[in-house]
C-alpha atoms as a PDB file:
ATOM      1  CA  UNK A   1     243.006 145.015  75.004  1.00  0.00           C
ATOM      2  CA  UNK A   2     240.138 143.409  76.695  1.00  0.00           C
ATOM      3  CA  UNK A   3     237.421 145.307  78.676  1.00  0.00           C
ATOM      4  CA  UNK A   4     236.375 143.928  82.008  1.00  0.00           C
ATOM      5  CA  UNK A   5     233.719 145.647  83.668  1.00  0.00           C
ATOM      6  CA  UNK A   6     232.910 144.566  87.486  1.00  0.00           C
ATOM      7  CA  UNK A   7     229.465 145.114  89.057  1.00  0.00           C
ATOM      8  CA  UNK A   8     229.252 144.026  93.115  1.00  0.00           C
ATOM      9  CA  UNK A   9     227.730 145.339  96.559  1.00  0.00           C
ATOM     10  CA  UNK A  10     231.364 145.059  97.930  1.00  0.00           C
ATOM     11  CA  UNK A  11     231.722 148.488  98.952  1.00  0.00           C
ATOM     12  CA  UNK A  12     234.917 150.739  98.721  1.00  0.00           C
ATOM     13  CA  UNK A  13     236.100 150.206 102.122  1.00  0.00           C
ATOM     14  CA  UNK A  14     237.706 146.664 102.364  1.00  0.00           C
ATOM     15  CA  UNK A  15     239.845 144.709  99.763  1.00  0.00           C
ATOM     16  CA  UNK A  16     237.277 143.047  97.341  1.00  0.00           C
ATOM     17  CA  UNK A  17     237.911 145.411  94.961  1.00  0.00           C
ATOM     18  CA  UNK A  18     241.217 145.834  94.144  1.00  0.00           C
ATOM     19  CA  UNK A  19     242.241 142.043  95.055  1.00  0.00           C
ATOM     20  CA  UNK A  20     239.642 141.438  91.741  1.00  0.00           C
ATOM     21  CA  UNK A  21     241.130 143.902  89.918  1.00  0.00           C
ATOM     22  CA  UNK A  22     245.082 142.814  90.605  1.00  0.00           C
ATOM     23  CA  UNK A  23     244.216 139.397  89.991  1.00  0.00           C
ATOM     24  CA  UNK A  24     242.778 140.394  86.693  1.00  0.00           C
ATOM     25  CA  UNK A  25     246.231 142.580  85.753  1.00  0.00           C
ATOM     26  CA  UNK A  26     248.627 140.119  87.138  1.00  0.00           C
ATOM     27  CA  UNK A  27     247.060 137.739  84.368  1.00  0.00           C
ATOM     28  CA  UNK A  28     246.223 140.369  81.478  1.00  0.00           C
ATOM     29  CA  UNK A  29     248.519 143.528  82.799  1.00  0.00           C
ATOM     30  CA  UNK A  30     246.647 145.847  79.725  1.00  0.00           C
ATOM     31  CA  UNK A  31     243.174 144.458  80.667  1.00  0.00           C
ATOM     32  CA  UNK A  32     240.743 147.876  80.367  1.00  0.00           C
ATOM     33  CA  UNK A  33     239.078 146.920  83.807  1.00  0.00           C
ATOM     34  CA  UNK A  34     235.353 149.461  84.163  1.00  0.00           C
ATOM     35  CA  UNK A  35     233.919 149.760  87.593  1.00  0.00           C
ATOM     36  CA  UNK A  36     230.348 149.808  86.894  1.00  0.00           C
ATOM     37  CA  UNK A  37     229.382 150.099  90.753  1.00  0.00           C
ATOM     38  CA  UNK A  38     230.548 148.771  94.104  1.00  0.00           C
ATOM     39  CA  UNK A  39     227.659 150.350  95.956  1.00  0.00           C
ATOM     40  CA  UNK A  40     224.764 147.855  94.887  1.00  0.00           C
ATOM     41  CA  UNK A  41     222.637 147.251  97.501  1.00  0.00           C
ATOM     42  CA  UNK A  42     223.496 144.009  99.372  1.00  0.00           C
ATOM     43  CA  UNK A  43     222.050 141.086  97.787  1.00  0.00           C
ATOM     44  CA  UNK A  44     220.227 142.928  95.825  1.00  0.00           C
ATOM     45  CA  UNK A  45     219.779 141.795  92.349  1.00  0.00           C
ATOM     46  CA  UNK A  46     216.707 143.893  91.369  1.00  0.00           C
ATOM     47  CA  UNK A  47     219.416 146.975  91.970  1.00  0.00           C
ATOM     48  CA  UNK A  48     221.918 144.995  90.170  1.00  0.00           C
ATOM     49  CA  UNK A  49     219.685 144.499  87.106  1.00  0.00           C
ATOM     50  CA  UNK A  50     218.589 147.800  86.737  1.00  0.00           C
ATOM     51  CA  UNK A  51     222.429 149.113  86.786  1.00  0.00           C
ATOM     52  CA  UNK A  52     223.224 146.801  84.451  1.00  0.00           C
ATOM     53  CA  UNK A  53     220.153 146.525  81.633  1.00  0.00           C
ATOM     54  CA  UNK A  54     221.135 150.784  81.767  1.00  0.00           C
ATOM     55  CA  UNK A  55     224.787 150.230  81.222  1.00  0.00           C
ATOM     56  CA  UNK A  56     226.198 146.812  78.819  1.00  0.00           C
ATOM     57  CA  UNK A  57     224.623 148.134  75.728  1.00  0.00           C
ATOM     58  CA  UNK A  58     227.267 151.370  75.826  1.00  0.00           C
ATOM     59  CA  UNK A  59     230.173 149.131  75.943  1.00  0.00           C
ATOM     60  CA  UNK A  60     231.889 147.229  72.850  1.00  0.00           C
ATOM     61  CA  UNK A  61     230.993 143.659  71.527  1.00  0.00           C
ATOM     62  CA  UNK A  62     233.468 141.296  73.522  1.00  0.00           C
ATOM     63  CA  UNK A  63     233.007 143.076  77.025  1.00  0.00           C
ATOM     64  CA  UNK A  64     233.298 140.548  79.640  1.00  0.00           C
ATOM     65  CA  UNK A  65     231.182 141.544  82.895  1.00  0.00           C
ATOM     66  CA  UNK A  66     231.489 140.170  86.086  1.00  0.00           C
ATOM     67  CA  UNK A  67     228.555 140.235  88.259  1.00  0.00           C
ATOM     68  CA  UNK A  68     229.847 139.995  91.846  1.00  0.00           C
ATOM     69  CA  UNK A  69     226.075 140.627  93.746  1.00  0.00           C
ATOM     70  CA  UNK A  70     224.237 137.376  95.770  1.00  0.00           C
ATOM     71  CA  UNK A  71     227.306 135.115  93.343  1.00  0.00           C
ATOM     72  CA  UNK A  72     227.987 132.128  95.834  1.00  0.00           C
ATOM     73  CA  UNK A  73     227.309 129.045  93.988  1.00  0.00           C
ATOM     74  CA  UNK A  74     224.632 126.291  95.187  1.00  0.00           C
ATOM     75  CA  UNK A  75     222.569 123.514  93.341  1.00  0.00           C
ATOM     76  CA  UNK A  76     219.911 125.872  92.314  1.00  0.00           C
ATOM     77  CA  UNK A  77     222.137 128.618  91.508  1.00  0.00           C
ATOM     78  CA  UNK A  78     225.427 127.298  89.387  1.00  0.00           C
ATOM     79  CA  UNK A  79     227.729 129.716  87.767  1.00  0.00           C
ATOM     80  CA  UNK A  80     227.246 130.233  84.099  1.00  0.00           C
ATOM     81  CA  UNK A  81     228.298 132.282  81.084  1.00  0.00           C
ATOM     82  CA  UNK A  82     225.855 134.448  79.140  1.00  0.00           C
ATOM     83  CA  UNK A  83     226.715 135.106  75.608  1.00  0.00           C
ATOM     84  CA  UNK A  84     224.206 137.690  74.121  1.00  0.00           C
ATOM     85  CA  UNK A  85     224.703 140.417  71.303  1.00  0.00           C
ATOM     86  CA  UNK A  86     228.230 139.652  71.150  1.00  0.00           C
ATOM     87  CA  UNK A  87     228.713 140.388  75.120  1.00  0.00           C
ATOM     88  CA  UNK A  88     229.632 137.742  78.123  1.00  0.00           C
ATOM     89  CA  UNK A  89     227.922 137.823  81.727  1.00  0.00           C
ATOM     90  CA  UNK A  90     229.408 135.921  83.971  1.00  0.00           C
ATOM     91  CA  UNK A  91     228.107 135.607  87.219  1.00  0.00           C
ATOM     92  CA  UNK A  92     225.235 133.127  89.488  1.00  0.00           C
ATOM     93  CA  UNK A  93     222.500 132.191  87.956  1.00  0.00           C
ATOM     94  CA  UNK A  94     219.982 133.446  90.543  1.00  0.00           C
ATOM     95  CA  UNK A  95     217.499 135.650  88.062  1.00  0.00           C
ATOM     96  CA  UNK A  96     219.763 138.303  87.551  1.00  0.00           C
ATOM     97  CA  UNK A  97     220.943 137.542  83.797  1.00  0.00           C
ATOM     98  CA  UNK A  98     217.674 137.327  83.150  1.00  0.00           C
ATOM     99  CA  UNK A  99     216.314 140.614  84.205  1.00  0.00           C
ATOM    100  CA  UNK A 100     219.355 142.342  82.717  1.00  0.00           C
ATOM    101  CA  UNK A 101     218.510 140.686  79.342  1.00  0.00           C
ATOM    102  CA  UNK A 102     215.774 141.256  76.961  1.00  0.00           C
ATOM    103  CA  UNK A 103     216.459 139.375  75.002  1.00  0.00           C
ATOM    104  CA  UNK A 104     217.243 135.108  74.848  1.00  0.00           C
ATOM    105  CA  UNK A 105     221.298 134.547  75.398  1.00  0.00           C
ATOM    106  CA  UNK A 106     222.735 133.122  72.378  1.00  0.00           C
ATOM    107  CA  UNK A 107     224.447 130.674  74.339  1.00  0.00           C
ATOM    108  CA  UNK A 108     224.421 129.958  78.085  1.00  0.00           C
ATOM    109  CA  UNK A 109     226.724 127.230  80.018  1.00  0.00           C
ATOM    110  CA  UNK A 110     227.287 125.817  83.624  1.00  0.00           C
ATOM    111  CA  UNK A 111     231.082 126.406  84.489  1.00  0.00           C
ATOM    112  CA  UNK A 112     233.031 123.743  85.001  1.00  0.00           C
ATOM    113  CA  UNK A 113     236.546 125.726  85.527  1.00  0.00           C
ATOM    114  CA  UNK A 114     238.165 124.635  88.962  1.00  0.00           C
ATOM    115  CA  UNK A 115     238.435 127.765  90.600  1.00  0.00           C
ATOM    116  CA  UNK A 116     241.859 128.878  92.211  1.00  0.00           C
ATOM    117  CA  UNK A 117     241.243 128.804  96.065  1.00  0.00           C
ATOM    118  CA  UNK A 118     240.317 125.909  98.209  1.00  0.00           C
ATOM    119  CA  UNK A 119     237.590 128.832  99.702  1.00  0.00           C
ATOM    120  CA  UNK A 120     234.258 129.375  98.138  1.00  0.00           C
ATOM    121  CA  UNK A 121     233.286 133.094  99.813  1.00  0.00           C
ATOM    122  CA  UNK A 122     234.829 134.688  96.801  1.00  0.00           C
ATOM    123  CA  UNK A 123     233.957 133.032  93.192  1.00  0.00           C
ATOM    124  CA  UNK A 124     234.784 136.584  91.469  1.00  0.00           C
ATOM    125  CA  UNK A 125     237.981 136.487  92.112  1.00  0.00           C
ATOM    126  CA  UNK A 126     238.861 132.848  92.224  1.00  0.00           C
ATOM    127  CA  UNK A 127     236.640 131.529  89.742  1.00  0.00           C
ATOM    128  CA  UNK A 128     234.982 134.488  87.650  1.00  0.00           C
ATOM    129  CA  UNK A 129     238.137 136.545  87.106  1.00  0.00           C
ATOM    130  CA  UNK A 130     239.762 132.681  85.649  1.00  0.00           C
ATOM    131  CA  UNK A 131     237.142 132.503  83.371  1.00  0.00           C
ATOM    132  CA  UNK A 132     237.346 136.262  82.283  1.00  0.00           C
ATOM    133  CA  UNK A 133     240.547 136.215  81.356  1.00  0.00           C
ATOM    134  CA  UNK A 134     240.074 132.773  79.290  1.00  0.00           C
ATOM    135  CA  UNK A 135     237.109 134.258  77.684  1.00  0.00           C
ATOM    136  CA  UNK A 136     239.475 136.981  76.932  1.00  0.00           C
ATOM    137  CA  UNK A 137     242.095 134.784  75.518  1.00  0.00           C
ATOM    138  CA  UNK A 138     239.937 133.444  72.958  1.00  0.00           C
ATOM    139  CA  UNK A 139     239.301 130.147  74.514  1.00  0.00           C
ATOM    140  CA  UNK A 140     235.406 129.097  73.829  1.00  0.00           C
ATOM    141  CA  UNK A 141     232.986 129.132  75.908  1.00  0.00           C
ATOM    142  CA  UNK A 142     231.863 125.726  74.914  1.00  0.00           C
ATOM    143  CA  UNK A 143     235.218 124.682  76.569  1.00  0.00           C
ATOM    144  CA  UNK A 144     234.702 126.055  80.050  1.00  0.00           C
ATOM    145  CA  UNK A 145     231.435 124.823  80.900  1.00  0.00           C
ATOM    146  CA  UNK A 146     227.857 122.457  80.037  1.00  0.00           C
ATOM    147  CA  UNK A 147     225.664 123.949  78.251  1.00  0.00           C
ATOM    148  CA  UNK A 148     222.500 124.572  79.761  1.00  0.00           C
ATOM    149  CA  UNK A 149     219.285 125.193  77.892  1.00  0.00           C
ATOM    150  CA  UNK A 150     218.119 128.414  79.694  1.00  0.00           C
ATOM    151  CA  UNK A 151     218.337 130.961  82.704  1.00  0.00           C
ATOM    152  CA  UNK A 152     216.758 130.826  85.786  1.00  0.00           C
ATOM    153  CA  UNK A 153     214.079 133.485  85.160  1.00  0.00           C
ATOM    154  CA  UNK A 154     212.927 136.445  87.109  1.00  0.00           C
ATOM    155  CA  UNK A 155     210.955 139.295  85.870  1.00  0.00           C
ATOM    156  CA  UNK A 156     210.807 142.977  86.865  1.00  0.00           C
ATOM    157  CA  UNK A 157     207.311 144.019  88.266  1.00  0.00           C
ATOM    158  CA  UNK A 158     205.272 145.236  85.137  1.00  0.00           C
ATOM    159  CA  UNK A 159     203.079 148.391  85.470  1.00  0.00           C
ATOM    160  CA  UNK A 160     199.248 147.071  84.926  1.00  0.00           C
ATOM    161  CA  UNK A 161     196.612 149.263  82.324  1.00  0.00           C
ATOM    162  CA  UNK A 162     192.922 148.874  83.336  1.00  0.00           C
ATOM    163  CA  UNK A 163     192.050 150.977  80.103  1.00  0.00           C
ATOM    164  CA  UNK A 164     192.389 154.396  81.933  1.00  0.00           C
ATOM    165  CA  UNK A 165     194.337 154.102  84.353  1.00  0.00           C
ATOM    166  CA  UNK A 166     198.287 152.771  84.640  1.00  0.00           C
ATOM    167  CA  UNK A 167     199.355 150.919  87.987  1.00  0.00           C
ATOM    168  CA  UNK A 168     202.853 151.866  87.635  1.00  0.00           C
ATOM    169  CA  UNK A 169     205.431 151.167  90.954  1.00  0.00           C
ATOM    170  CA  UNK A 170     208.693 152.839  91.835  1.00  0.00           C
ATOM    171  CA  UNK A 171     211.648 150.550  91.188  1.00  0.00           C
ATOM    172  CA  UNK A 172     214.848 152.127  91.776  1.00  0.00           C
ATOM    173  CA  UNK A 173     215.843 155.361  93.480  1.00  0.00           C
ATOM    174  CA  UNK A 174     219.380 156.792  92.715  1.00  0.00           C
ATOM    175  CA  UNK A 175     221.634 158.762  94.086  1.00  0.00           C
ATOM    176  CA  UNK A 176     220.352 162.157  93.577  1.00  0.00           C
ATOM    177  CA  UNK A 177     216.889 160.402  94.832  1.00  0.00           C
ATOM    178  CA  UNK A 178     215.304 160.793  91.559  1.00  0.00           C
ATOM    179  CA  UNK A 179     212.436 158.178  91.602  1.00  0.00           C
ATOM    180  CA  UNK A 180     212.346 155.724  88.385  1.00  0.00           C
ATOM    181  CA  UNK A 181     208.896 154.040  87.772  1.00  0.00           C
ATOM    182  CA  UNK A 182     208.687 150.876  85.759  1.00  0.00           C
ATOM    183  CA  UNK A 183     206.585 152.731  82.889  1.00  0.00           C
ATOM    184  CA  UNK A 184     208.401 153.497  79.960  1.00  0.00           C
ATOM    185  CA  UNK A 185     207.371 156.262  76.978  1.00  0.00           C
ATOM    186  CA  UNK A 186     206.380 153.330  74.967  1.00  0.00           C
ATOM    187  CA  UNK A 187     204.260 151.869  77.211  1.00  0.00           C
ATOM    188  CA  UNK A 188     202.524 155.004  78.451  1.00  0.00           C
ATOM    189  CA  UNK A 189     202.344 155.518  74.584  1.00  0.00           C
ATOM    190  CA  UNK A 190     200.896 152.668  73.358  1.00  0.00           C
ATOM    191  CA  UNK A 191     198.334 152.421  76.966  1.00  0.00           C
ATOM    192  CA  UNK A 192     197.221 156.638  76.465  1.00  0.00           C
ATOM    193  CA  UNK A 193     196.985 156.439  72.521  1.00  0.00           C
ATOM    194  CA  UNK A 194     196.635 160.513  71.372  1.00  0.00           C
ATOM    195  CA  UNK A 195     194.764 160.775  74.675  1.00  0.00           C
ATOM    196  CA  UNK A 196     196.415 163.710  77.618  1.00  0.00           C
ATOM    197  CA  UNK A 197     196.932 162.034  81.002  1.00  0.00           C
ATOM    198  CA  UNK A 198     198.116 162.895  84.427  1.00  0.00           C
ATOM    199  CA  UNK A 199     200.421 161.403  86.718  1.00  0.00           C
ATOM    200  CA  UNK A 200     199.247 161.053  90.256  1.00  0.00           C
ATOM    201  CA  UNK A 201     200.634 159.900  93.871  1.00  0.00           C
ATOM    202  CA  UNK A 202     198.868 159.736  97.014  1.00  0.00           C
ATOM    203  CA  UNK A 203     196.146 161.860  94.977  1.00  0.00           C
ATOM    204  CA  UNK A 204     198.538 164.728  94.136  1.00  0.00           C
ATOM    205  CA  UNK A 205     199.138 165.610  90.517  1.00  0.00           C
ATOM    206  CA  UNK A 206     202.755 165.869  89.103  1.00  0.00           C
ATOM    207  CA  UNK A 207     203.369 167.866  86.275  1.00  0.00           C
ATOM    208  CA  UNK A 208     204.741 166.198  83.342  1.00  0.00           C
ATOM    209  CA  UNK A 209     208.131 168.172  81.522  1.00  0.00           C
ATOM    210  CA  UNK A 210     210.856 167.541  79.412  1.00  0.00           C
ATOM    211  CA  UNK A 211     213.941 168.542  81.653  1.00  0.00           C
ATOM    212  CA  UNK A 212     214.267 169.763  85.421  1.00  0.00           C
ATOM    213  CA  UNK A 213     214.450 173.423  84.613  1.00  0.00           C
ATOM    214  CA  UNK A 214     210.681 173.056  83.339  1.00  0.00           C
ATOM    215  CA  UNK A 215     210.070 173.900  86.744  1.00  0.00           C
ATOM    216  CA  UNK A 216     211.433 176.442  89.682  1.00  0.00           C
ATOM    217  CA  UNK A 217     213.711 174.910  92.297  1.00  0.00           C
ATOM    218  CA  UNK A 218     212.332 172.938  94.809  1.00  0.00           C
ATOM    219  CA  UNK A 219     209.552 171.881  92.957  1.00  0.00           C
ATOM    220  CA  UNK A 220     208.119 168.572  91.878  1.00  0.00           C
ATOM    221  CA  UNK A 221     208.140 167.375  88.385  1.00  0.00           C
ATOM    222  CA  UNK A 222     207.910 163.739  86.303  1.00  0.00           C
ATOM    223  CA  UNK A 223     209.571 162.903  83.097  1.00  0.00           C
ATOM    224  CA  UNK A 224     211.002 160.546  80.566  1.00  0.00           C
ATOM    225  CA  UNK A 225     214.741 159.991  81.694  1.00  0.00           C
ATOM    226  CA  UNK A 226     217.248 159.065  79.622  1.00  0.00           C
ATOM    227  CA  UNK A 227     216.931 155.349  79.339  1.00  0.00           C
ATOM    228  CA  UNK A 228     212.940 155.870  78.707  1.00  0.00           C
ATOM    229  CA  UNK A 229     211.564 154.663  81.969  1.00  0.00           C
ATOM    230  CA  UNK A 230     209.385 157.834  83.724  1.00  0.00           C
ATOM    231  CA  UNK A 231     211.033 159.443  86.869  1.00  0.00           C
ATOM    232  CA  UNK A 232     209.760 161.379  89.519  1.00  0.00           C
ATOM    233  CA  UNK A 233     211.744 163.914  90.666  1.00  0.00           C
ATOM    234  CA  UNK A 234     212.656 167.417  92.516  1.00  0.00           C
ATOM    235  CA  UNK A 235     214.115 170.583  90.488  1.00  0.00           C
ATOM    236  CA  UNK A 236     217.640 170.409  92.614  1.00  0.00           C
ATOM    237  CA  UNK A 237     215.772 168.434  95.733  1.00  0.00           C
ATOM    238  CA  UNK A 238     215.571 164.818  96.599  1.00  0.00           C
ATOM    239  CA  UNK A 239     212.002 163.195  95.333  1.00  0.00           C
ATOM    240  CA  UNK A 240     212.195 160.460  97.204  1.00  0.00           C
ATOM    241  CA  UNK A 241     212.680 161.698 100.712  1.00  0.00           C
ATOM    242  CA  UNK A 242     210.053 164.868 100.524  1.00  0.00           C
ATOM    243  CA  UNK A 243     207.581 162.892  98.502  1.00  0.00           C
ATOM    244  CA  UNK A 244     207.588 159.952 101.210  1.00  0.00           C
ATOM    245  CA  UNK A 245     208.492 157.614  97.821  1.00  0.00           C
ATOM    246  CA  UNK A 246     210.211 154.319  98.435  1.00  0.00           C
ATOM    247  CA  UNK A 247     210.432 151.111  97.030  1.00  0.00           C
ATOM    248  CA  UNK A 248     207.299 149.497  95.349  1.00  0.00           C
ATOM    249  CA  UNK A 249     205.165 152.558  96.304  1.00  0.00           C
ATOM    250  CA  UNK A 250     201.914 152.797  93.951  1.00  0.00           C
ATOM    251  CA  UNK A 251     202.334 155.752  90.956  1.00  0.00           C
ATOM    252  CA  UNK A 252     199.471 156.484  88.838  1.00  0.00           C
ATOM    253  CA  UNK A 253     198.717 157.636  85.345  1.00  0.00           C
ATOM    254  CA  UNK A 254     196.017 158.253  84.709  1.00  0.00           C
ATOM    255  CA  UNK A 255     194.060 159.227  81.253  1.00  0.00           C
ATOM    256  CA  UNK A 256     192.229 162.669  81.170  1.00  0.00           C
ATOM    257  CA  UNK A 257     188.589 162.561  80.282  1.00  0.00           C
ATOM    258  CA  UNK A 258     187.794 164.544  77.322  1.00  0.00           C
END
């Protein structure tokens, strides 16, 4: 049974959705079809990314995922499969691929598969979801598109090291308002050496645990979350909101002098 795994900013209130997901069974009826999110912000493929670089590697090799965010098709932004560590992306190829991966696609083409509707507000279902399921039928990709030589390339905003101090910036905010930073462990690790350091907003200090219960409720706390980036957050509170955190805001960390 092949897995299908949708990703869009269509919402749960209107038929995006489920007209995806019956085209999909009307052509593979035991398709496993994964709802990765529907809430992405609109257009916004820095949200996007950072849902999907957190989820593809948990699925099996041969997953097929549909990326239905900012997916109209133009000159500059075709529609294209992404083949990489045995998994297929198919979606626009506006940056987004290329933040989700780290690592060069093994193969990359330009669709050429007519889609099934004489309307073009909708490529996931009348193009993507045609592709999907002959990606899923063993058909190669070589066969549905051109090859192209490379992604349109966007990067995430990395955190700058001045030698003591990291500029790190806030990059997503979920739905518990946790605050993620783009510093990971390793990078505070290889930047801080055996040396202690702080981590500082708006000149306050933020204590640095393992797990929210390292601190009482209601209280403010930063730590290495699951995928390795550091978080900001609130013991059973919202970070973002009573910190005053939001998008892009300046995070600090900063070494300790001895």
């Amino acid at each position: 049974m092949p897995i299908i795994t949708l990703l869009s900013d269509w919402g749960l209130t209107d038929h995006y959705v489920a007209s995806v997901k019956g085209s999909i069974l009307s052509r593979i009826p035991d398709a496993v079809i994964v709802d990765i999110s529907h809430t992405i912000r609109l257009f916004d493929i820095k949200h996007a990314a950072f849902v999907m670089r957190n989820t593809w590697r948990s699925f099996p090799e041969g997953t097929i995922h549909l990326l239905g965010v900012d997916s109209i098709e133009s000159d500059k932004h075709p529609h294209v499969i992404v083949k990489s560590n045995g998994h297929y992306f198919i979606g626009a190829d506006t940056g987004l691929i290329s933040i989700i991966l780290d690592d060069k696609p093994d193969k990359i083409v330009s669709i050429s598969v007519i889609q099934d509707s004489g309307y073009f507000t909708f490529p996931s279902r009348d193009r993507f979801v045609k592709v999907a399921v002959m990606l899923a039928q063993g058909t190669p990709m070589e066969e549905l598109g051109v090859p192209l030589p490379s992604l349109k390339q966007k990067l995430l905003l990395q955190p700058d090291f001045d030698g003591k101090t990291i500029y790190g910036k806030v990059m997503h905010i979920d739905n518990y308002e946790n605050v993620f930073l783009n510093v990971t462990d390793k990078f505070v690790r290889e930047c801080m050496g055996k040396n202690r350091y702080t981590i500082s907003y708006k000149k306050e200090d933020i204590p640095l645990v393992k797990a929210y219960g390292d601190v009482r409720e209601g209280y403010t706390c930063a730590l290495y979350a699951s995928n390795g980036y550091l978080q900001v957050a609130v013991n059973r509170g919202k970070a973002a909101s009573l910190l005053g955190l939001a998008m892009d805001n300046d995070v600090h960390i900063v070494m300790n002098k001895e």
